[in-house]
C-alpha atoms as a PDB file:
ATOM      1  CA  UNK A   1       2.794 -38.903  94.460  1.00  0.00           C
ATOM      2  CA  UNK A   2       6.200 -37.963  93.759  1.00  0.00           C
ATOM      3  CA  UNK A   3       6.731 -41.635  91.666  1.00  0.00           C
ATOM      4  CA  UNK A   4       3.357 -40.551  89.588  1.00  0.00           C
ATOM      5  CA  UNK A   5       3.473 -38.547  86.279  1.00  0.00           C
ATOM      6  CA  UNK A   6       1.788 -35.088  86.237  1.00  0.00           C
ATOM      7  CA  UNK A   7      -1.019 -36.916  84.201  1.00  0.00           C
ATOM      8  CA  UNK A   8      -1.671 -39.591  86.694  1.00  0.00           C
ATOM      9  CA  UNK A   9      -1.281 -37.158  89.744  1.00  0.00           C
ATOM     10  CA  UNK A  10      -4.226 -35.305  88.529  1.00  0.00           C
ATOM     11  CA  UNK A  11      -6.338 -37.965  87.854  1.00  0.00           C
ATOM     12  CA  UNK A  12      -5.497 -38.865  91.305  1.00  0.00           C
ATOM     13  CA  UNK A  13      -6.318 -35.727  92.915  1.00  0.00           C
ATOM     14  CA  UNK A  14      -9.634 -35.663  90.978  1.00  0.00           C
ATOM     15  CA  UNK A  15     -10.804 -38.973  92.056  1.00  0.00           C
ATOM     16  CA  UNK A  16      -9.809 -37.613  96.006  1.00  0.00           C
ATOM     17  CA  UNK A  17     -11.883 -34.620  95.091  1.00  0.00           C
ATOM     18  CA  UNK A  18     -15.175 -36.582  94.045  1.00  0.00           C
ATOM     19  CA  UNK A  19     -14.938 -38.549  97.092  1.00  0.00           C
ATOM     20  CA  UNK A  20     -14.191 -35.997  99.324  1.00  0.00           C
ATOM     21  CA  UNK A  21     -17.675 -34.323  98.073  1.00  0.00           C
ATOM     22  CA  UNK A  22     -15.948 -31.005  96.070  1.00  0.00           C
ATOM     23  CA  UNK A  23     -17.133 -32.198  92.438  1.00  0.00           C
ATOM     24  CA  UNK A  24     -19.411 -29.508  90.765  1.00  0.00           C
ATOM     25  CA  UNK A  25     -20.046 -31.387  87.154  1.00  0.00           C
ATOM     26  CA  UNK A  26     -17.755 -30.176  84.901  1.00  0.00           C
ATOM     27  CA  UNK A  27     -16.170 -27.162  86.754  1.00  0.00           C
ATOM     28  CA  UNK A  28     -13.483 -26.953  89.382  1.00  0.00           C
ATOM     29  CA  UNK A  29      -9.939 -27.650  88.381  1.00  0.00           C
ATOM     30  CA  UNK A  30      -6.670 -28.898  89.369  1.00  0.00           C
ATOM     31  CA  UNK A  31      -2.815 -28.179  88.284  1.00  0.00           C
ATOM     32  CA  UNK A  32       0.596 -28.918  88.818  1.00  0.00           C
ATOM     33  CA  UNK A  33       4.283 -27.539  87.773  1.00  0.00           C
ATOM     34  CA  UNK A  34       5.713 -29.078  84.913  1.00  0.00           C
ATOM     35  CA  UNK A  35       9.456 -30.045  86.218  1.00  0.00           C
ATOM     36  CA  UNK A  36      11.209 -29.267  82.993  1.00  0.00           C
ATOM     37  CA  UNK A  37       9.809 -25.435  83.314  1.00  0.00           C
ATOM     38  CA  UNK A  38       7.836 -24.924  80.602  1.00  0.00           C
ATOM     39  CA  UNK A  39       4.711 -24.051  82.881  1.00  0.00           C
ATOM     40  CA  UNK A  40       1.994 -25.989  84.179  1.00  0.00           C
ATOM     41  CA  UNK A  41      -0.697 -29.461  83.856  1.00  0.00           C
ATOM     42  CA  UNK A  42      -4.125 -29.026  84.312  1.00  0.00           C
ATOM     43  CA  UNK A  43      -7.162 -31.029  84.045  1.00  0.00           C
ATOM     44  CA  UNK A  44      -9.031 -30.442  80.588  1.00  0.00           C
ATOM     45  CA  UNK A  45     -12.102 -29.304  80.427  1.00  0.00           C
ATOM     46  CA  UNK A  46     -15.856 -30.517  80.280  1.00  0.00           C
ATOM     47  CA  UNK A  47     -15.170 -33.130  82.617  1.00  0.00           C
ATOM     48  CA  UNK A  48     -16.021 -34.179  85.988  1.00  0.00           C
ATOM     49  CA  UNK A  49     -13.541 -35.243  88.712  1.00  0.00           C
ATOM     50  CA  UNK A  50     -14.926 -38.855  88.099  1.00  0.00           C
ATOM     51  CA  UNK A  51     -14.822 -38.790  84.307  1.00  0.00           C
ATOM     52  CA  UNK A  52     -10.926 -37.876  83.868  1.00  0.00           C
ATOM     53  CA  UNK A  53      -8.471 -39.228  82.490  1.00  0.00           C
ATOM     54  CA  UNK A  54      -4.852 -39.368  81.885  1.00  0.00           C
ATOM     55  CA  UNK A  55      -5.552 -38.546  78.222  1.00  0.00           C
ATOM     56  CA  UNK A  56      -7.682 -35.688  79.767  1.00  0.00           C
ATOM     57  CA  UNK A  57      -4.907 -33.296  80.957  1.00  0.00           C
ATOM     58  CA  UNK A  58      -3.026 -30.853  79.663  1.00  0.00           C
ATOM     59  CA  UNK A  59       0.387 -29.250  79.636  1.00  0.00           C
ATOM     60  CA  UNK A  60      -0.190 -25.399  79.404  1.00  0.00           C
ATOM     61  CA  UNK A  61       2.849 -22.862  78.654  1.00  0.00           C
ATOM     62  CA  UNK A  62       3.441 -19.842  80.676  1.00  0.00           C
ATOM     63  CA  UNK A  63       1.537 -17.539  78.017  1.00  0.00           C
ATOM     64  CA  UNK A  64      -1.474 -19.908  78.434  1.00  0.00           C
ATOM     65  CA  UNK A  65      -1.050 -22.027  75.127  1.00  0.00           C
ATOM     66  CA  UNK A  66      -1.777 -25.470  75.138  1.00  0.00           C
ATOM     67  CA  UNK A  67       1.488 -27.209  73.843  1.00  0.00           C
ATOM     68  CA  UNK A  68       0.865 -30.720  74.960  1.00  0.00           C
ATOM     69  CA  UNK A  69      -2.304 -32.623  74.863  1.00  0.00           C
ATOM     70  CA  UNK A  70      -5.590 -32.657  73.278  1.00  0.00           C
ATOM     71  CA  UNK A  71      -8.466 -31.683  75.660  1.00  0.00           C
ATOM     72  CA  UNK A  72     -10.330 -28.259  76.589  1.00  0.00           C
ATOM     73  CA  UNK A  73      -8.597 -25.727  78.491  1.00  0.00           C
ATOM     74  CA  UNK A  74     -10.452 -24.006  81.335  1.00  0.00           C
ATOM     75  CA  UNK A  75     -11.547 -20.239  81.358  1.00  0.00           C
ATOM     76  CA  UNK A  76     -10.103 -20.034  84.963  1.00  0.00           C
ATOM     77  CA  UNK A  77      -6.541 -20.898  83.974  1.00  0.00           C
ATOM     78  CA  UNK A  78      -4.854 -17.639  85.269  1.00  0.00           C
ATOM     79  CA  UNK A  79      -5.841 -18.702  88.348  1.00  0.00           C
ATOM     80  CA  UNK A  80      -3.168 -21.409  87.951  1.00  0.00           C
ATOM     81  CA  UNK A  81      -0.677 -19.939  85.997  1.00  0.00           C
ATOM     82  CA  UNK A  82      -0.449 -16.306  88.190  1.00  0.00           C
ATOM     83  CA  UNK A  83      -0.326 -17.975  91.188  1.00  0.00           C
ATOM     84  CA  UNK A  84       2.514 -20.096  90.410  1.00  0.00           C
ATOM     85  CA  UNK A  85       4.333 -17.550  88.382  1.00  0.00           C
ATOM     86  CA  UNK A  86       4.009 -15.316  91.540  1.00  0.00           C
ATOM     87  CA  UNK A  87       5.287 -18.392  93.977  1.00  0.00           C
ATOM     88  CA  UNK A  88       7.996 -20.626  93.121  1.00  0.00           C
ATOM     89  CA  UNK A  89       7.660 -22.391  96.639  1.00  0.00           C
ATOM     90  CA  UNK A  90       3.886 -23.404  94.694  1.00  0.00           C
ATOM     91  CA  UNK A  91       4.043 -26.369  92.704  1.00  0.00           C
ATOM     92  CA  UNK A  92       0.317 -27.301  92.934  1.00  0.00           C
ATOM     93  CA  UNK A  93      -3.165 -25.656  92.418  1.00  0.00           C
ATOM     94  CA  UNK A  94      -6.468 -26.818  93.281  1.00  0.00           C
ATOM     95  CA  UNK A  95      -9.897 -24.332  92.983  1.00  0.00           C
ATOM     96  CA  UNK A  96     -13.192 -26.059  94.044  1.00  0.00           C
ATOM     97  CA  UNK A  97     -16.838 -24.992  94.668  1.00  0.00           C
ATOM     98  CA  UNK A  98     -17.317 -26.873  98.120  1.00  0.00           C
ATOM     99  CA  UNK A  99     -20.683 -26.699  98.928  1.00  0.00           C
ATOM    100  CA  UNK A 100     -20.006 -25.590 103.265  1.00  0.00           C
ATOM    101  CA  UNK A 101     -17.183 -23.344 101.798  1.00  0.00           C
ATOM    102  CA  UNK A 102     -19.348 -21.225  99.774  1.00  0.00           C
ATOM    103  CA  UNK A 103     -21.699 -20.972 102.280  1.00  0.00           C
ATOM    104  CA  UNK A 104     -19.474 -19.669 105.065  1.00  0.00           C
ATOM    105  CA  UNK A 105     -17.596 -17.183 102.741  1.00  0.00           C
ATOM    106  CA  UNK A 106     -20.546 -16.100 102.104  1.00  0.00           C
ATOM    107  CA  UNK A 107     -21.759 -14.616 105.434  1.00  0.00           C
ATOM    108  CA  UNK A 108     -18.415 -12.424 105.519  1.00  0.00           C
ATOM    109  CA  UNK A 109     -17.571 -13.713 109.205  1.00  0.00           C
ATOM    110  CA  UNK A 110     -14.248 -14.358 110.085  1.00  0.00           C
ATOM    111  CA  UNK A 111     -12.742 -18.243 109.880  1.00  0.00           C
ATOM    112  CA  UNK A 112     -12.139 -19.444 113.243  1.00  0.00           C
ATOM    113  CA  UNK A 113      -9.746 -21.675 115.146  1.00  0.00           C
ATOM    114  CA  UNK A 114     -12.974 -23.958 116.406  1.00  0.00           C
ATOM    115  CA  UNK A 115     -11.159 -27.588 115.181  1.00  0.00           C
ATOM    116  CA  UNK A 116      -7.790 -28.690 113.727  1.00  0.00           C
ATOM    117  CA  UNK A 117      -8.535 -28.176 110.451  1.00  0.00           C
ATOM    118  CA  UNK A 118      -9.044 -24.610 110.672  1.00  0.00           C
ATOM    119  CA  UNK A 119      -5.837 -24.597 112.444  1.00  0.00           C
ATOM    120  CA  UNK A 120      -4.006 -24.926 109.186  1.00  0.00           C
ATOM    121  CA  UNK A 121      -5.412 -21.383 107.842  1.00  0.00           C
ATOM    122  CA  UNK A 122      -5.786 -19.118 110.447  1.00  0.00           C
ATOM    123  CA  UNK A 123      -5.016 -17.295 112.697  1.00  0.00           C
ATOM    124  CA  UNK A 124      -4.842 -14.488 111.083  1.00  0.00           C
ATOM    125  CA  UNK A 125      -8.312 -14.797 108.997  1.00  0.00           C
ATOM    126  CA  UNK A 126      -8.466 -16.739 105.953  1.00  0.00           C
ATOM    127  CA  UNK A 127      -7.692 -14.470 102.825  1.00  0.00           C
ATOM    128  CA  UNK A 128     -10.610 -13.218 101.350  1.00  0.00           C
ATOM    129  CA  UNK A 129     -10.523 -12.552  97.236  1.00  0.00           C
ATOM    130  CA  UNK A 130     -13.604  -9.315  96.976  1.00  0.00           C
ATOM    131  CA  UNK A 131     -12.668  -7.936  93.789  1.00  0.00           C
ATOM    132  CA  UNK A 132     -15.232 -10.357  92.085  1.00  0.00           C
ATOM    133  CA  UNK A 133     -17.092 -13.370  92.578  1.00  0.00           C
ATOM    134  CA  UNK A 134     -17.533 -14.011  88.610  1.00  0.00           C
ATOM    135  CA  UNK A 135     -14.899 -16.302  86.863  1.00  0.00           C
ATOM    136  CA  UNK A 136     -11.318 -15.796  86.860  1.00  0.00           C
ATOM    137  CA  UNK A 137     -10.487 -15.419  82.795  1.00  0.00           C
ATOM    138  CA  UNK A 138      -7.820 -12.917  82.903  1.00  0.00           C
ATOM    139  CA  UNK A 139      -4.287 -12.343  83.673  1.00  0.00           C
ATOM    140  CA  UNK A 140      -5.153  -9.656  85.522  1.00  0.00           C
ATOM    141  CA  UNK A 141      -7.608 -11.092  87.794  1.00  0.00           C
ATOM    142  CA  UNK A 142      -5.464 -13.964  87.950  1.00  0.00           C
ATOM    143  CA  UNK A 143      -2.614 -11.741  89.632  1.00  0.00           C
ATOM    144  CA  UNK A 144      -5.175  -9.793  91.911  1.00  0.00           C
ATOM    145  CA  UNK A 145      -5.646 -13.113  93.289  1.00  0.00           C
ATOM    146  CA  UNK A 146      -2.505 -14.643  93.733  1.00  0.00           C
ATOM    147  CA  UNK A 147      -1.759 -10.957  95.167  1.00  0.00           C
ATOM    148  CA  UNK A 148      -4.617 -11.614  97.677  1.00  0.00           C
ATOM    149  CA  UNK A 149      -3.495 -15.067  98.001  1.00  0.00           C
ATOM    150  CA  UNK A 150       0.139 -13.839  99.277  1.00  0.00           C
ATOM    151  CA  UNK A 151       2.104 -16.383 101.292  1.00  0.00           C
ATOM    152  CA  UNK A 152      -0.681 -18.285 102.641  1.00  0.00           C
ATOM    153  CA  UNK A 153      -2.054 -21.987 101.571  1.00  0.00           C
ATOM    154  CA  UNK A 154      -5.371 -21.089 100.982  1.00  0.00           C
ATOM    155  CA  UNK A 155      -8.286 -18.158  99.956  1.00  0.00           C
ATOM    156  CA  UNK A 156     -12.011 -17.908  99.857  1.00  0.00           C
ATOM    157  CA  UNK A 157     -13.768 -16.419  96.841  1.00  0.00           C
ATOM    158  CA  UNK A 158     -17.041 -15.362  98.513  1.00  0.00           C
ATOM    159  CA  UNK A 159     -19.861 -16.099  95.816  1.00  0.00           C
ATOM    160  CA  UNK A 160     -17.869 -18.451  93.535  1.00  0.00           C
ATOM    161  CA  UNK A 161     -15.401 -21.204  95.919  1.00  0.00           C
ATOM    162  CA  UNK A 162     -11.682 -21.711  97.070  1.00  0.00           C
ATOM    163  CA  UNK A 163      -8.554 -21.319  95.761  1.00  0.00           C
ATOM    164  CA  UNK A 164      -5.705 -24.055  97.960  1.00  0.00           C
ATOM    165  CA  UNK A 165      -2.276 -24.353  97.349  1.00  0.00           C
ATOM    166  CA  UNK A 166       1.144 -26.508  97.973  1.00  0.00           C
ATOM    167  CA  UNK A 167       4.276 -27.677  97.052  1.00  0.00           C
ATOM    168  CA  UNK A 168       2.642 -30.684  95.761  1.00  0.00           C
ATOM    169  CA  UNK A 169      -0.576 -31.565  94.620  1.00  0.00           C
ATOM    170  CA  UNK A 170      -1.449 -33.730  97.258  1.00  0.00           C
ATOM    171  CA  UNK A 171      -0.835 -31.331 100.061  1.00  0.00           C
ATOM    172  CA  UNK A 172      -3.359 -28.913  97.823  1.00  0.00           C
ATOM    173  CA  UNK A 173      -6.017 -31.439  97.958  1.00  0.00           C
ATOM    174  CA  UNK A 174      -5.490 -31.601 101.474  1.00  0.00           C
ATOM    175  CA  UNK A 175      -5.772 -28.061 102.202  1.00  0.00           C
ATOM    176  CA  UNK A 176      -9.127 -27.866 100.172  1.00  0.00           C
ATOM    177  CA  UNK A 177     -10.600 -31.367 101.742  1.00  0.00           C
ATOM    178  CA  UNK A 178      -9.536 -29.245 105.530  1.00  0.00           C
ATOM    179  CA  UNK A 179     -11.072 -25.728 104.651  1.00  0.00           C
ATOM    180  CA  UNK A 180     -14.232 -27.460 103.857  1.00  0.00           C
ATOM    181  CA  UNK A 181     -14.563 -29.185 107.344  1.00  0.00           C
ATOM    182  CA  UNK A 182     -13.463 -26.213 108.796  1.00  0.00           C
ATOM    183  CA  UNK A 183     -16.213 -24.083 106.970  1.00  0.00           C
ATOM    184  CA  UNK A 184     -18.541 -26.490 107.858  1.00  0.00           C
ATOM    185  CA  UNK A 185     -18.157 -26.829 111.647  1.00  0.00           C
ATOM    186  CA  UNK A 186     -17.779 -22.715 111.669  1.00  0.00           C
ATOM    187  CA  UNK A 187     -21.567 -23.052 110.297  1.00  0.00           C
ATOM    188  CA  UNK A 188     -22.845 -25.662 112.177  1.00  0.00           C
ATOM    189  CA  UNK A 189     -21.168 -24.008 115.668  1.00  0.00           C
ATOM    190  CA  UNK A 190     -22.558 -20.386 114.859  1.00  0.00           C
ATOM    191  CA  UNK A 191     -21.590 -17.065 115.757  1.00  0.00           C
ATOM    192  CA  UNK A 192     -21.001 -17.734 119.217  1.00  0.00           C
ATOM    193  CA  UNK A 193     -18.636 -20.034 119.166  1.00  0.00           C
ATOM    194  CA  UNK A 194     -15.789 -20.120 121.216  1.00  0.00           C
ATOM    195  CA  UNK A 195     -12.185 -20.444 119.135  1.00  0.00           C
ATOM    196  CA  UNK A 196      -9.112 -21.548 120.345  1.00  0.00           C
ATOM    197  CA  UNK A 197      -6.249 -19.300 121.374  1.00  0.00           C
ATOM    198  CA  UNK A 198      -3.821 -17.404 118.566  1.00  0.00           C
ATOM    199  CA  UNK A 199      -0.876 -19.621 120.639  1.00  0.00           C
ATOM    200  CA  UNK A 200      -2.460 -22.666 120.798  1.00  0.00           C
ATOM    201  CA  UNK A 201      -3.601 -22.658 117.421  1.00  0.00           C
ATOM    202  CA  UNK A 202      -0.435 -21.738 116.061  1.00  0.00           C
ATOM    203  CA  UNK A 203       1.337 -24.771 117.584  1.00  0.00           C
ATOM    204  CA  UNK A 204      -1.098 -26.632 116.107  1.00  0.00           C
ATOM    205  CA  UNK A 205      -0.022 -25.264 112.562  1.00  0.00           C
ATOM    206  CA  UNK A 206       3.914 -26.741 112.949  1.00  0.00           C
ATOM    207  CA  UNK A 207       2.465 -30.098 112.443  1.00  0.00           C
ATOM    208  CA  UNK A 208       0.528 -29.103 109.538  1.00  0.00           C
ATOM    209  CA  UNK A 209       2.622 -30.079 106.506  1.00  0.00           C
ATOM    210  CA  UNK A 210       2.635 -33.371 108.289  1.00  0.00           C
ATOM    211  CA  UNK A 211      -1.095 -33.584 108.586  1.00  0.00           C
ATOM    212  CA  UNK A 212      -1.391 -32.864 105.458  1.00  0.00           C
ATOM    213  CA  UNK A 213       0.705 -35.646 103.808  1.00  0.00           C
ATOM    214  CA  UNK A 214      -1.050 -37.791 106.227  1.00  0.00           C
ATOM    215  CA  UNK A 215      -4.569 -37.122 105.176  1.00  0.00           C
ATOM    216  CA  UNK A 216      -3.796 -36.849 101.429  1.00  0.00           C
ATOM    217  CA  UNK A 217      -2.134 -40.371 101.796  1.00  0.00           C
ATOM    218  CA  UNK A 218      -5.611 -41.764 103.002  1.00  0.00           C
ATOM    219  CA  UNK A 219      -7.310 -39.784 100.618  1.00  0.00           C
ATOM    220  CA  UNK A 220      -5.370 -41.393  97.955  1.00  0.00           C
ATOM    221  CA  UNK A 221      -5.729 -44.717  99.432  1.00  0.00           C
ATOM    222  CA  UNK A 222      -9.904 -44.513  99.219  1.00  0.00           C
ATOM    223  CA  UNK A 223      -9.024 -44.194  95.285  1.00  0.00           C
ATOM    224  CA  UNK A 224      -8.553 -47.793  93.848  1.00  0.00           C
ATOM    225  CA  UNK A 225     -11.169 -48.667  96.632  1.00  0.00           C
ATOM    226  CA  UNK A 226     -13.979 -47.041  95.515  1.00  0.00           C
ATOM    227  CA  UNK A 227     -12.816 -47.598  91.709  1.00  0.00           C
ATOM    228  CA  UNK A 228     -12.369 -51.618  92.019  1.00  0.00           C
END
């Protein structure tokens, strides 16, 4: 990832997102930090994961202008820019509407340690954005939620989808691809369920930044696959 420009790591990332089942048409959204510091790439847009391209993406400043490229900009991008202007350790931003994510967020229970993908969020409980489910088009929402957000990797938006972060792109995809397998099997297991210990799943957690590049170098691998 690190040998790909910020154009071709977002087409990248959007192609793992289609596959990985988080594509919702034209919305949902991906970003990185632009290494020279003069704020962020995002995917344009009007576009589907599957329909982007390197032409597709542009280079926002920290005021929100578009200063390189050509396509839309998103009506979420203070998600994106507060976030990362609130945490330098960020250099990636992904926000999806995952279909099992959605749908656990919104019964209001708490996010379990029931597999190892939950493992990577909690404990404590998975942040929880409640000050709206409608779009994110201001600053000020945008800082509300990377408030909420804090020093974690990842929040639900009950009623709208999931924010993920990391300190690169591919270890944001990963975080999204996990929550949604964790959301699911929290729905499919039900209330009852039976989680794992705070200690146990907390040792499970030091190997998570290496689970993460792990699965996002798979993910990236099913890319020229399913393309050729």
């Amino acid at each position: 990832m690190k040998d790909l420009s910020p154009q071709q790591q977002i087409v990248t990332a959007c192609r793992v997102l289609e596959i990985a089942g988080q594509a919702d048409m034209v919305w949902g959204h991906v970003s990185v930090r632009d290494q020279r510091g003069r704020g962020l790439w995002l995917k344009g847009s009007n576009l589907g994961f599957d329909e982007v391209q390197e032409r597709d993406v542009i280079l926002l400043s920290w005021e929100g202008e578009v200063i390189e490229g050509t396509a839309g900009r998103h009506v979420e991008y203070p998600i994106h820019l507060e976030i990362m202007r609130m945490r330098p350790d960020v250099n990636a931003v992904v926000h999806t509407h995952p279909l099992y994510s959605v749908a656990f967020a919104a019964t209001g229970r708490p996010l379990l340690a029931l597999s190892h993908e939950a493992c990577h969020f909690v404990p404590p409980d998975i942040a929880r954005f409640l000050e709206t489910g409608d779009l994110i088009r201001t600053p000020e929402l945008g800082q509300s939620l990377a408030h909420c957000l804090g020093e974690r990797n990842a929040v639900l938006i009950p009623h709208h989808g999931i924010v993920t972060v990391g300190s690169d792109l591919g270890r944001a995809v990963a975080a999204a691809t996990h929550l949604e397998r964790a959301c699911q099997i929290a729905l499919l297991a039900g209330e009852g369920a039976q989680p794992s210990s705070d200690e146990e799943a907390l040792r499970k957690r030091e190997r998570s930044d290496r689970h993460l590049t792990m699965a996002w170098e798979y993910l990236a691998r099913t890319v020229p696959k399913t393309l050729s």
